[in-house]
C-alpha atoms as a PDB file:
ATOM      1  CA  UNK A   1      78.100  -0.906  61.861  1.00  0.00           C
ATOM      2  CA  UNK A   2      79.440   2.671  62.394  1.00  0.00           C
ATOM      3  CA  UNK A   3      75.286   3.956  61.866  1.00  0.00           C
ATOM      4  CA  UNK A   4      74.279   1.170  64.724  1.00  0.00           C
ATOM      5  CA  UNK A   5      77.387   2.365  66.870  1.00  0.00           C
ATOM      6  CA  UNK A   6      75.889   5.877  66.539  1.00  0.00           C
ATOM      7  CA  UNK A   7      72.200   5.535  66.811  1.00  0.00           C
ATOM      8  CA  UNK A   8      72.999   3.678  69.980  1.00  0.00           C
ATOM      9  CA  UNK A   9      74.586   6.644  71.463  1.00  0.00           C
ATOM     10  CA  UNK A  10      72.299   8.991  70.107  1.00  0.00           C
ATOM     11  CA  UNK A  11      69.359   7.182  71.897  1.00  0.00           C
ATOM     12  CA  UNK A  12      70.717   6.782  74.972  1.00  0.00           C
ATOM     13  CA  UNK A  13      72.487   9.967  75.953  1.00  0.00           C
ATOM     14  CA  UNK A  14      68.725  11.718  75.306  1.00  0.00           C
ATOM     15  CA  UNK A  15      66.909  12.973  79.051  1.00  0.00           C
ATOM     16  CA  UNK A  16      63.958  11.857  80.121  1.00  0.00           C
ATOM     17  CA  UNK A  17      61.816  14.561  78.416  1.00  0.00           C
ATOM     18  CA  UNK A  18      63.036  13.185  75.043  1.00  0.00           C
ATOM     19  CA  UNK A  19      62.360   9.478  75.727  1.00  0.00           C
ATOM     20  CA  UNK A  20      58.776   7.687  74.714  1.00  0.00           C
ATOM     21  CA  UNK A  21      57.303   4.841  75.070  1.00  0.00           C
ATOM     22  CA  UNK A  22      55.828   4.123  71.940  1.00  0.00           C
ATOM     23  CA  UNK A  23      55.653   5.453  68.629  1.00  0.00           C
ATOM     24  CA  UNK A  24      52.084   6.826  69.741  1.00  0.00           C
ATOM     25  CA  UNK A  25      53.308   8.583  72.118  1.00  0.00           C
ATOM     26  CA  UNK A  26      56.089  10.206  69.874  1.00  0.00           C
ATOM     27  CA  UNK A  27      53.594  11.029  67.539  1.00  0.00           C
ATOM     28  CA  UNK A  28      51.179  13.077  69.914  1.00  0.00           C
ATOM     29  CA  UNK A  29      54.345  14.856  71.526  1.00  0.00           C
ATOM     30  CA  UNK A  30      55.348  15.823  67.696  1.00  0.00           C
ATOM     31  CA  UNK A  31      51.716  16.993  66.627  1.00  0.00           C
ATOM     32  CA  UNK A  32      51.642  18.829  70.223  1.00  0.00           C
ATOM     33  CA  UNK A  33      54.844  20.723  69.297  1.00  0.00           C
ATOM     34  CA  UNK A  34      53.585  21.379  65.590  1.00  0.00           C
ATOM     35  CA  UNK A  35      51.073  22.985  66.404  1.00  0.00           C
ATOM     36  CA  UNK A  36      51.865  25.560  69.174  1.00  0.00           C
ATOM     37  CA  UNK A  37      55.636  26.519  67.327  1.00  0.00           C
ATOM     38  CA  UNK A  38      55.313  29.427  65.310  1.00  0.00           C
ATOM     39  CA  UNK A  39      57.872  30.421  62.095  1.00  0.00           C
ATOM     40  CA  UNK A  40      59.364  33.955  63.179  1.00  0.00           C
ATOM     41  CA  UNK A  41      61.644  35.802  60.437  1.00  0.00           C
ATOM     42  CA  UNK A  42      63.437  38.208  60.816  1.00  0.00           C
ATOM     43  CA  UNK A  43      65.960  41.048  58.733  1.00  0.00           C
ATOM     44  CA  UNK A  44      69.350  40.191  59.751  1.00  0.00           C
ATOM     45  CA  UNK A  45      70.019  43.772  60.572  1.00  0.00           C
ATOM     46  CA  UNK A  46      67.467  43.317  63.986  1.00  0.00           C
ATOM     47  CA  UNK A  47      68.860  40.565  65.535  1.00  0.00           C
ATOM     48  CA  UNK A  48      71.527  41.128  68.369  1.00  0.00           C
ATOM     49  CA  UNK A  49      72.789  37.743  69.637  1.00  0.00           C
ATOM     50  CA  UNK A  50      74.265  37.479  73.197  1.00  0.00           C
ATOM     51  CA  UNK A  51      76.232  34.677  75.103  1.00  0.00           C
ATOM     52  CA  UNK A  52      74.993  34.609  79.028  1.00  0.00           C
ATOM     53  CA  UNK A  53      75.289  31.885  81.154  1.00  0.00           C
ATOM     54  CA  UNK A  54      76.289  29.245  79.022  1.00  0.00           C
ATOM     55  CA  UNK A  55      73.267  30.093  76.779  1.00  0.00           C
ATOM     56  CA  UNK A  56      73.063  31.453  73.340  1.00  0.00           C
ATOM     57  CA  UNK A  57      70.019  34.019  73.137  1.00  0.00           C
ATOM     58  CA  UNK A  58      68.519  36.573  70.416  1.00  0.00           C
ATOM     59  CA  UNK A  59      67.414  39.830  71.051  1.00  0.00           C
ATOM     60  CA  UNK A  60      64.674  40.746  68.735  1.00  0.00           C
ATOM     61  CA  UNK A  61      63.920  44.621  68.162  1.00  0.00           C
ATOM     62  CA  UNK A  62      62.509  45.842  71.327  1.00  0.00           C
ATOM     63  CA  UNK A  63      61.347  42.283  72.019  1.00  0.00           C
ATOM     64  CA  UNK A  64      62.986  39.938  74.997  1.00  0.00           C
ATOM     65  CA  UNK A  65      65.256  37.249  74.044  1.00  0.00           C
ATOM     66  CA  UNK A  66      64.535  34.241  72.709  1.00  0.00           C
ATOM     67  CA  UNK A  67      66.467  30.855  73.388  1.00  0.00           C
ATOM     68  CA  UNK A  68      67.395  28.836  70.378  1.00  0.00           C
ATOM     69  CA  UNK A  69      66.698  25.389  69.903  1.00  0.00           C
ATOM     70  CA  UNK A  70      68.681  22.418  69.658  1.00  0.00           C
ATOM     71  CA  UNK A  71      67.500  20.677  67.040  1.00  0.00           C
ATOM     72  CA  UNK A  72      70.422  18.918  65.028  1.00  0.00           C
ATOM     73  CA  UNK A  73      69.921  16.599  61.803  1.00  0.00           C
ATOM     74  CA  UNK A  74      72.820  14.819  60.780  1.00  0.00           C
ATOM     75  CA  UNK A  75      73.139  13.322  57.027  1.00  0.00           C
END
């Protein structure tokens, strides 16, 4: 019961742009998202995180920052 209790909240505290309407839908969002990421590693000793605004971002190098996702998997 406790897994039902929490997959109920889970589902409906996601926003709009995380809601679909079918499992086709789901699918062509996922493949969409697959295939313009991109895998970016980096030496520890280049990265320079900074708090601003409420957001977490990394400073790369000489590049911009980059916002982190919020992708959380729970066992």
């Amino acid at each position: 019961m406790v897994q039902l209790t929490r997959a109920s909240h889970e589902l409906y505290r996601r926003s709009p742009d995380e809601c679909f309407a079918t499992v086709a839908e789901l699918w062509q969002h996922t493949r969409q998202e697959r295939e313009f990421s991109q895998d970016r590693w980096h030496l520890p000793q280049v990265l320079s995180p900074r708090a601003s605004d409420g957001q977490v971002t990394v400073t790369l190098d000489d590049q911009g920052p980059h916002l982190l996702n919020h992708w959380k998997f729970d066992t």
